[in-house]
N, C-alpha and C. Protein backbone atom coordinates (compact mmCIF):
# COMPACT_ATOMS: atom_id res chain seq x y z
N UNK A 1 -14.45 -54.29 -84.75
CA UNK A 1 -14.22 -54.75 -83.38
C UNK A 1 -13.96 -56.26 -83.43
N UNK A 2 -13.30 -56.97 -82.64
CA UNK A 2 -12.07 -58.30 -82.77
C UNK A 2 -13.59 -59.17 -81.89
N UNK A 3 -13.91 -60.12 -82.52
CA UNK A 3 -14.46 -60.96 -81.17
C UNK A 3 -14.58 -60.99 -79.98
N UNK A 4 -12.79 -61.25 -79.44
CA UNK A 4 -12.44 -61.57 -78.03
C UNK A 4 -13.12 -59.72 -77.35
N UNK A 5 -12.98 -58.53 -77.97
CA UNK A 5 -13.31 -57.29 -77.62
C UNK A 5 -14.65 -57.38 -77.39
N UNK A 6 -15.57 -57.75 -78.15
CA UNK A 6 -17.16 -58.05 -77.78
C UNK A 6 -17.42 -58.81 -76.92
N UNK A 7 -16.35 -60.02 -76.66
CA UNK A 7 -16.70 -60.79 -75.36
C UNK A 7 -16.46 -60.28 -74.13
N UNK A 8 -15.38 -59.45 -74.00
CA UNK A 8 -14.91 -58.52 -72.77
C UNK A 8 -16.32 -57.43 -72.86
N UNK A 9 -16.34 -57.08 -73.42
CA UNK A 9 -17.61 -55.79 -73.07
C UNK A 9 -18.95 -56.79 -72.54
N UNK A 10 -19.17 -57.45 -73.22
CA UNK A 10 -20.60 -58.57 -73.14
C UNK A 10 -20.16 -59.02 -71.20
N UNK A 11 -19.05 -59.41 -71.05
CA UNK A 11 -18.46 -59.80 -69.55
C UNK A 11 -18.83 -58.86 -68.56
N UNK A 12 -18.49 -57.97 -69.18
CA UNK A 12 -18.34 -56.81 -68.16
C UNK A 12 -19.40 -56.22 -67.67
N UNK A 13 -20.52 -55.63 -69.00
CA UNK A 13 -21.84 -55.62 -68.53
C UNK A 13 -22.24 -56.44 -67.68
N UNK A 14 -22.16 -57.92 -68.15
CA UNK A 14 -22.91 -58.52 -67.37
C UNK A 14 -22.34 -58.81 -65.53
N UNK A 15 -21.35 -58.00 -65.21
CA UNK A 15 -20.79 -57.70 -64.02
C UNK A 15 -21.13 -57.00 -63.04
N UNK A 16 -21.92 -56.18 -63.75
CA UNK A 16 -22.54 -54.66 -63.54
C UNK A 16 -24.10 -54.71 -63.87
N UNK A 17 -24.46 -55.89 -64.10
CA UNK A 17 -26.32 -56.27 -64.95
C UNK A 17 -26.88 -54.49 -65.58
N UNK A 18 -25.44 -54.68 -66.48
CA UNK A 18 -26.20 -53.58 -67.32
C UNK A 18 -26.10 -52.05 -67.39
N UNK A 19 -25.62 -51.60 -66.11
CA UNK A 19 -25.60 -50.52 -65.15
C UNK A 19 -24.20 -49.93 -65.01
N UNK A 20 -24.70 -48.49 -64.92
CA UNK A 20 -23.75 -47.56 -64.53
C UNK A 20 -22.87 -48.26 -63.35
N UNK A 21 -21.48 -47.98 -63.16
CA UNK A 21 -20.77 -48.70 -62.30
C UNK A 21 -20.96 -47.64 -60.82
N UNK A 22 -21.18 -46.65 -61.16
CA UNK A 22 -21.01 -45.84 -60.13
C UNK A 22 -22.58 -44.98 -59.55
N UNK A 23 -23.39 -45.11 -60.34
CA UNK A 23 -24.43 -44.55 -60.08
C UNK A 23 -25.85 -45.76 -60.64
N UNK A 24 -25.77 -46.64 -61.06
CA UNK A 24 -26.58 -47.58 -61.24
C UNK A 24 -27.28 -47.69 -62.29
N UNK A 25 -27.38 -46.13 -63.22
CA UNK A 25 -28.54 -46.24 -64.41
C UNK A 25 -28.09 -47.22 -65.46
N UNK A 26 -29.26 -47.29 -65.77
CA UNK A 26 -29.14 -48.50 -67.09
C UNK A 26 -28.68 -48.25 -68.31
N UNK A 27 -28.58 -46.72 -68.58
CA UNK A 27 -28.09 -46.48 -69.79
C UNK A 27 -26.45 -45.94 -69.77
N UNK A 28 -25.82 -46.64 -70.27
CA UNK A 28 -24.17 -47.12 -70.03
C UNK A 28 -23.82 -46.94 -71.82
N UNK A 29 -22.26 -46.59 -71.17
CA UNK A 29 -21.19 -46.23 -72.45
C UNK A 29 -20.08 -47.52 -71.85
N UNK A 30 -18.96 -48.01 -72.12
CA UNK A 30 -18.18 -48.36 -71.74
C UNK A 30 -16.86 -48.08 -71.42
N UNK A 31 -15.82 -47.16 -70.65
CA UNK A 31 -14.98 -46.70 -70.86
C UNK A 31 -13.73 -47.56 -70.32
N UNK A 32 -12.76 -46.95 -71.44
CA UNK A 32 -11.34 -47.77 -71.03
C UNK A 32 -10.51 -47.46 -69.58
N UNK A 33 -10.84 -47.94 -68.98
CA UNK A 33 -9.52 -46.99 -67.39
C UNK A 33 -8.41 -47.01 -67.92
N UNK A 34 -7.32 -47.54 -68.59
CA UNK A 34 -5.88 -47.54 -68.84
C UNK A 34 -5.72 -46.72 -70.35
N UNK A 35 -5.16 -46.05 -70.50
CA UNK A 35 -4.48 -45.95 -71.96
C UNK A 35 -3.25 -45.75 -72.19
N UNK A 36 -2.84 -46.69 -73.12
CA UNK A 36 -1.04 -46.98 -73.13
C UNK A 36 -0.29 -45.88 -74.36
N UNK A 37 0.39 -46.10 -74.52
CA UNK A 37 0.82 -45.49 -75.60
C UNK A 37 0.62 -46.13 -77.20
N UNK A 38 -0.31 -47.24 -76.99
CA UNK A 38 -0.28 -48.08 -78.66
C UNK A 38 -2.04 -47.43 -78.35
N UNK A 39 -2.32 -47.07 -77.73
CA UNK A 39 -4.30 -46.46 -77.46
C UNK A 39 -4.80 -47.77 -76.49
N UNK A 40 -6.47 -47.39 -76.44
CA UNK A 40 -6.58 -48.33 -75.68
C UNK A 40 -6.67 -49.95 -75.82
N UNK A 41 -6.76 -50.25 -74.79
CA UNK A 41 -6.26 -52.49 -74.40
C UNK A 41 -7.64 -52.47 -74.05
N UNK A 42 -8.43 -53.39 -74.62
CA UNK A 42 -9.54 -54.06 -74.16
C UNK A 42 -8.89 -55.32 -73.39
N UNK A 43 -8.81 -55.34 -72.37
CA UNK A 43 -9.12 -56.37 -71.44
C UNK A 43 -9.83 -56.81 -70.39
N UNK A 44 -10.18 -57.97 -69.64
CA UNK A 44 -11.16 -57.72 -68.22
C UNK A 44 -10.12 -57.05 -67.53
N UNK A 45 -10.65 -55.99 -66.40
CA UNK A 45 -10.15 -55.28 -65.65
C UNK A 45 -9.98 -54.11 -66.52
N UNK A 46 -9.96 -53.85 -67.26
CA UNK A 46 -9.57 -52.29 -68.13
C UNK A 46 -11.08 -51.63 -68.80
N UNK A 47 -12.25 -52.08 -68.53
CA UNK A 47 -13.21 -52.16 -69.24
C UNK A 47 -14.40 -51.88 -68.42
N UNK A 48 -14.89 -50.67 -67.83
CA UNK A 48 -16.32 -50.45 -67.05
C UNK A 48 -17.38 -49.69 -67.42
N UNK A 49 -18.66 -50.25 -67.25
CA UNK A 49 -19.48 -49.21 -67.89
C UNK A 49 -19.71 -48.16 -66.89
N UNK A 50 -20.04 -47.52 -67.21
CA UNK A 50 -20.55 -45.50 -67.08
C UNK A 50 -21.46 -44.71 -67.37
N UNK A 51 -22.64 -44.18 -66.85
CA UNK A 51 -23.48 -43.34 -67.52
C UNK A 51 -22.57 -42.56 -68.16
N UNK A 52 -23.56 -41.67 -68.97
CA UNK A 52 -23.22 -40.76 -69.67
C UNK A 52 -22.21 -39.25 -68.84
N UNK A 53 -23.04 -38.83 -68.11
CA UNK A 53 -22.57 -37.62 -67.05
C UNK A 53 -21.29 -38.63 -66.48
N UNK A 54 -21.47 -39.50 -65.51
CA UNK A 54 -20.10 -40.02 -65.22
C UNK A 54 -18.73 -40.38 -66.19
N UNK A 55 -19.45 -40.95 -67.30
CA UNK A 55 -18.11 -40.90 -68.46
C UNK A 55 -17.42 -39.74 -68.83
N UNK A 56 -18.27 -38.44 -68.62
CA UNK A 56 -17.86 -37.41 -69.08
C UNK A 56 -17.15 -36.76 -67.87
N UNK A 57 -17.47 -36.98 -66.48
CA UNK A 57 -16.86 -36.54 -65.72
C UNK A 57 -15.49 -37.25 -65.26
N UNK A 58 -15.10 -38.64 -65.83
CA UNK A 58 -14.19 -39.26 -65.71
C UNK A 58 -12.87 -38.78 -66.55
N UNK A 59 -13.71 -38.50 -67.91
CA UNK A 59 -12.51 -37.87 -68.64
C UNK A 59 -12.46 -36.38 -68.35
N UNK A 60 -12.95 -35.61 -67.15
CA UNK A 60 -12.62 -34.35 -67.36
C UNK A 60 -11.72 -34.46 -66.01
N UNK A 61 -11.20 -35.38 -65.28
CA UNK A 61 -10.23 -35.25 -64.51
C UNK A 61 -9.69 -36.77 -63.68
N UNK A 62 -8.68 -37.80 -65.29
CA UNK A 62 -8.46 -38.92 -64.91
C UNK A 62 -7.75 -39.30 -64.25
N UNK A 63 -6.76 -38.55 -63.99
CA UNK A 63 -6.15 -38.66 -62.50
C UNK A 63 -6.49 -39.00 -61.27
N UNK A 64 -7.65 -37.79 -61.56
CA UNK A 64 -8.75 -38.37 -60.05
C UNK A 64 -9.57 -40.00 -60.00
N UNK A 65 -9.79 -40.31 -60.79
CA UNK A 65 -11.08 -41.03 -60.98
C UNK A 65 -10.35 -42.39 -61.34
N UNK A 66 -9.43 -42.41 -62.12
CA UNK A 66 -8.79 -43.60 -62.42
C UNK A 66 -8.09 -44.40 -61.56
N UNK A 67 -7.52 -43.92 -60.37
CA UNK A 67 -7.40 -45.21 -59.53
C UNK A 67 -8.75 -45.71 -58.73
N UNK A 68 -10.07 -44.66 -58.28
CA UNK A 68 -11.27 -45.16 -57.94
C UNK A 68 -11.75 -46.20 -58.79
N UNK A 69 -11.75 -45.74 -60.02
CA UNK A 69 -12.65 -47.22 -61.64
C UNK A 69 -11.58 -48.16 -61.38
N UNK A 70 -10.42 -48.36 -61.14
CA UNK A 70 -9.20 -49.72 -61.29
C UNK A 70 -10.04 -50.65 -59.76
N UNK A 71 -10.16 -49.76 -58.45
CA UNK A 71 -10.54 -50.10 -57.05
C UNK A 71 -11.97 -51.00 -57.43
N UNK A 72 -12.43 -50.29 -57.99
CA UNK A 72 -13.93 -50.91 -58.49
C UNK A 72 -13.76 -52.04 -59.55
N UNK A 73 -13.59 -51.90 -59.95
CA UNK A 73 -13.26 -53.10 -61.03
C UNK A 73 -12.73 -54.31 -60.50
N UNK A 74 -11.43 -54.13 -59.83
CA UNK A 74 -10.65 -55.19 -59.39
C UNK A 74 -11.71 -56.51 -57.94
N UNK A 75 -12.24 -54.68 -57.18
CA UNK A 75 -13.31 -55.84 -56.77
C UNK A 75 -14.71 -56.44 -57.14
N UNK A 76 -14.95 -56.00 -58.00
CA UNK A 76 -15.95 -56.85 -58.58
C UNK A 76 -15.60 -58.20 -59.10
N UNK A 77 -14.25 -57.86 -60.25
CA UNK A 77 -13.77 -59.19 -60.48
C UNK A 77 -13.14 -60.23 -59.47
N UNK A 78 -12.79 -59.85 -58.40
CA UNK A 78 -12.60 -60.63 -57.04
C UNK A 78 -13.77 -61.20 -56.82
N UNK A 79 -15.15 -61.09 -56.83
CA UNK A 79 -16.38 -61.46 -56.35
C UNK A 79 -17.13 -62.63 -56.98
């Protein structure tokens, strides 16, 4: 993992103090919202944590969920 990638995750948590983005628990995965065709871009804005059950329910229908995690994200980083 690249530096600047540990600093975006380290950011991001600390955006979220730690916590599920959508349900609040403390025990978090980090998932990518975008994936391009080279795989995924660590950047701010592409980068939210997730419990476990929510990560898994994100990838079982990203269509749905992926413009909600972009909505969330964008305003947090507005804040």
């Amino acid at each position: 993992m690249k530096v600047q990638e540990k600093e975006i995750y380290r950011k991001t948590l600390e955006l979220y103090d730690g916590c599920c983005a959508i349900c609040g628990s403390p025990y978090v995965e980090l998932h990518h919202i975008r994936f391009g065709a080279a795989g995924r871009k660590t950047y701010m804005g592409n980068v939210i944590p997730l419990c476990k059950k929510h990560h898994m329910l994100v990838h079982s229908n990203k269509k749905l969920y992926q413009p909600m995690l972009i909505e969330m994200i964008n305003k947090k980083l507005g804040e």
